[in-house]
Protein backbone atom coordinates (compact mmCIF):
# COMPACT_ATOMS: atom_id res chain seq x y z
CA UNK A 1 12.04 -46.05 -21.08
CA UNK A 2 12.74 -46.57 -17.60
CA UNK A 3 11.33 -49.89 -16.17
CA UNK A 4 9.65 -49.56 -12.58
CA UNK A 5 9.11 -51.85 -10.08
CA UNK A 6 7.14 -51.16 -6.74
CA UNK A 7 8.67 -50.60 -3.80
CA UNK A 8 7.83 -49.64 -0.16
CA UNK A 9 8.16 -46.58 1.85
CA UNK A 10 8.27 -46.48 5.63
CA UNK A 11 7.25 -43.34 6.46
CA UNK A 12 8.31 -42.57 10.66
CA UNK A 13 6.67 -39.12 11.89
CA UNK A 14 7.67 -38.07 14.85
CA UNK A 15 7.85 -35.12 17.50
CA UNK A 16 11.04 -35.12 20.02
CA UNK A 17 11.34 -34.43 23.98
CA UNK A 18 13.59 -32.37 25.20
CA UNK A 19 15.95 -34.64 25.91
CA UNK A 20 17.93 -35.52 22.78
CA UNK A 21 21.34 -36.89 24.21
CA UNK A 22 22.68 -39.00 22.17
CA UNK A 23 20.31 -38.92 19.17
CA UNK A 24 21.98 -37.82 16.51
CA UNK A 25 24.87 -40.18 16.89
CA UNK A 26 22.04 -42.94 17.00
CA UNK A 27 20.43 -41.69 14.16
CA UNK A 28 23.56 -41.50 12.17
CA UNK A 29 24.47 -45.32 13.44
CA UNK A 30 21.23 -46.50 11.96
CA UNK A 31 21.21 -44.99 8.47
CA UNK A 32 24.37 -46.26 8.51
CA UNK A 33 23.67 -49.81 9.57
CA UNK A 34 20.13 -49.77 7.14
CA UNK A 35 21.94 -49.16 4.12
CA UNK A 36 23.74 -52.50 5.11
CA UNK A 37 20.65 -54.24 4.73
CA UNK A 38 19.55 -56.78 2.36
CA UNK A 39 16.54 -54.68 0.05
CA UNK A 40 17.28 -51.02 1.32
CA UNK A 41 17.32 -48.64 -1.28
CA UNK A 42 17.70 -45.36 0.22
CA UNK A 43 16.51 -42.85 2.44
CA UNK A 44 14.97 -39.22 2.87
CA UNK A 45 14.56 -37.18 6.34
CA UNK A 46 13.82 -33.64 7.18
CA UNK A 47 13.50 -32.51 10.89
CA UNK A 48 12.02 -29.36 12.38
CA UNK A 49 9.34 -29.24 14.85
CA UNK A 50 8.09 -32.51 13.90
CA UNK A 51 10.70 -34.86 12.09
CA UNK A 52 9.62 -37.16 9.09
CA UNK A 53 12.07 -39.85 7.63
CA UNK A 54 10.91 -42.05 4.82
CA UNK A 55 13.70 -45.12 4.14
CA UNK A 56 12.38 -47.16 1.29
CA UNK A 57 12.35 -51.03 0.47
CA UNK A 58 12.20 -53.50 -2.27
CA UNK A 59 10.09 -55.83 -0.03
CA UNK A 60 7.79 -56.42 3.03
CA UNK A 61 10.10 -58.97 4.10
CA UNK A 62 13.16 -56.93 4.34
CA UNK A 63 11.31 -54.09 6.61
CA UNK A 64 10.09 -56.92 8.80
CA UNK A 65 13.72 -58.08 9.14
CA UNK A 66 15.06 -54.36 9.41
CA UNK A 67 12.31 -53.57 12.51
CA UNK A 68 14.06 -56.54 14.26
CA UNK A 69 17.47 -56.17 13.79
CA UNK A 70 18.46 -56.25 17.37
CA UNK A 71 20.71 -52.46 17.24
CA UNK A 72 17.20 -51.18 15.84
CA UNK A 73 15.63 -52.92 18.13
CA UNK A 74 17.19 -51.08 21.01
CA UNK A 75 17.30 -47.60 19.41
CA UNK A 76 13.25 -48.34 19.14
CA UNK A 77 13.71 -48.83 22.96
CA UNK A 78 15.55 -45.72 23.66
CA UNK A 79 13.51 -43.37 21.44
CA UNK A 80 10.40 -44.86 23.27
CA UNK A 81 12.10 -43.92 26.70
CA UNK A 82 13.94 -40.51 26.08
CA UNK A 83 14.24 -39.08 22.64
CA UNK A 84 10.13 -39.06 21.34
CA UNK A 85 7.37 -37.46 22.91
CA UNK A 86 5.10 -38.95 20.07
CA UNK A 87 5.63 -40.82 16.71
CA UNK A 88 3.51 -42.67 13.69
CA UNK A 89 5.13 -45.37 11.05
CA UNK A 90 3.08 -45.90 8.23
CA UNK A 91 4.10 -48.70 5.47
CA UNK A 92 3.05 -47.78 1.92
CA UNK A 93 3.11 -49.33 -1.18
CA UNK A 94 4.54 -47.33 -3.75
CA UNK A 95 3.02 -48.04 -7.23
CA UNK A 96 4.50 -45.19 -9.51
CA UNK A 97 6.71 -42.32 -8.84
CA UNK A 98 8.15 -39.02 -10.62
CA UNK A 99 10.28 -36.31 -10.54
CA UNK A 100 10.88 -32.87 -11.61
CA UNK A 101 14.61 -31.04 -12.12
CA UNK A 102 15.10 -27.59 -13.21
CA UNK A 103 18.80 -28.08 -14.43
């Protein structure tokens, strides 16, 4: 039996502008650098027309710490400015979870 303990997710909606210099490079960067962080688990992101990335967390504390982290701090800034034309982050509590595989 598999033991669970809640997590969080951190689930970032957004819709882009047409200016998307430089994003994917930034959004590479911070995966990259979140993974690094102390309570990241991992992350899951589809974008079409509007782009949803849920990165998930052992703890309030370590999202607080991860929103401040000064390189996410100024990607914040620079989607703000150029890259979103809109976007929603919800926090969520995740209690239980399952999964279904075919093979």
């Amino acid at each position: 039996m598999k033991i669970f303990k809640p997590y969080y997710a951190v689930i970032f909606t957004s819709t882009h502008s047409e200016n998307s210099n430089g994003y994917s490079e930034m959004a590479m960067q911070m995966e990259a650098l979140a993974k690094q962080q102390k309570g990241y688990i991992s992350i899951d992101s589809v974008k079409n027309d509007v782009g949803i990335t849920v990165s998930y967390w052992e703890n309030l504390d370590a999202i607080k710490t991860w929103k401040a982290y000064t390189e996410h701090l100024l990607a914040q800034q620079k989607g703000r400015q150029q890259w979103y034309n809109w976007y929603s982050v919800r926090i969520c509590k995740v209690e239980r979870e399952y999964e279904f595989t075919s093979v």
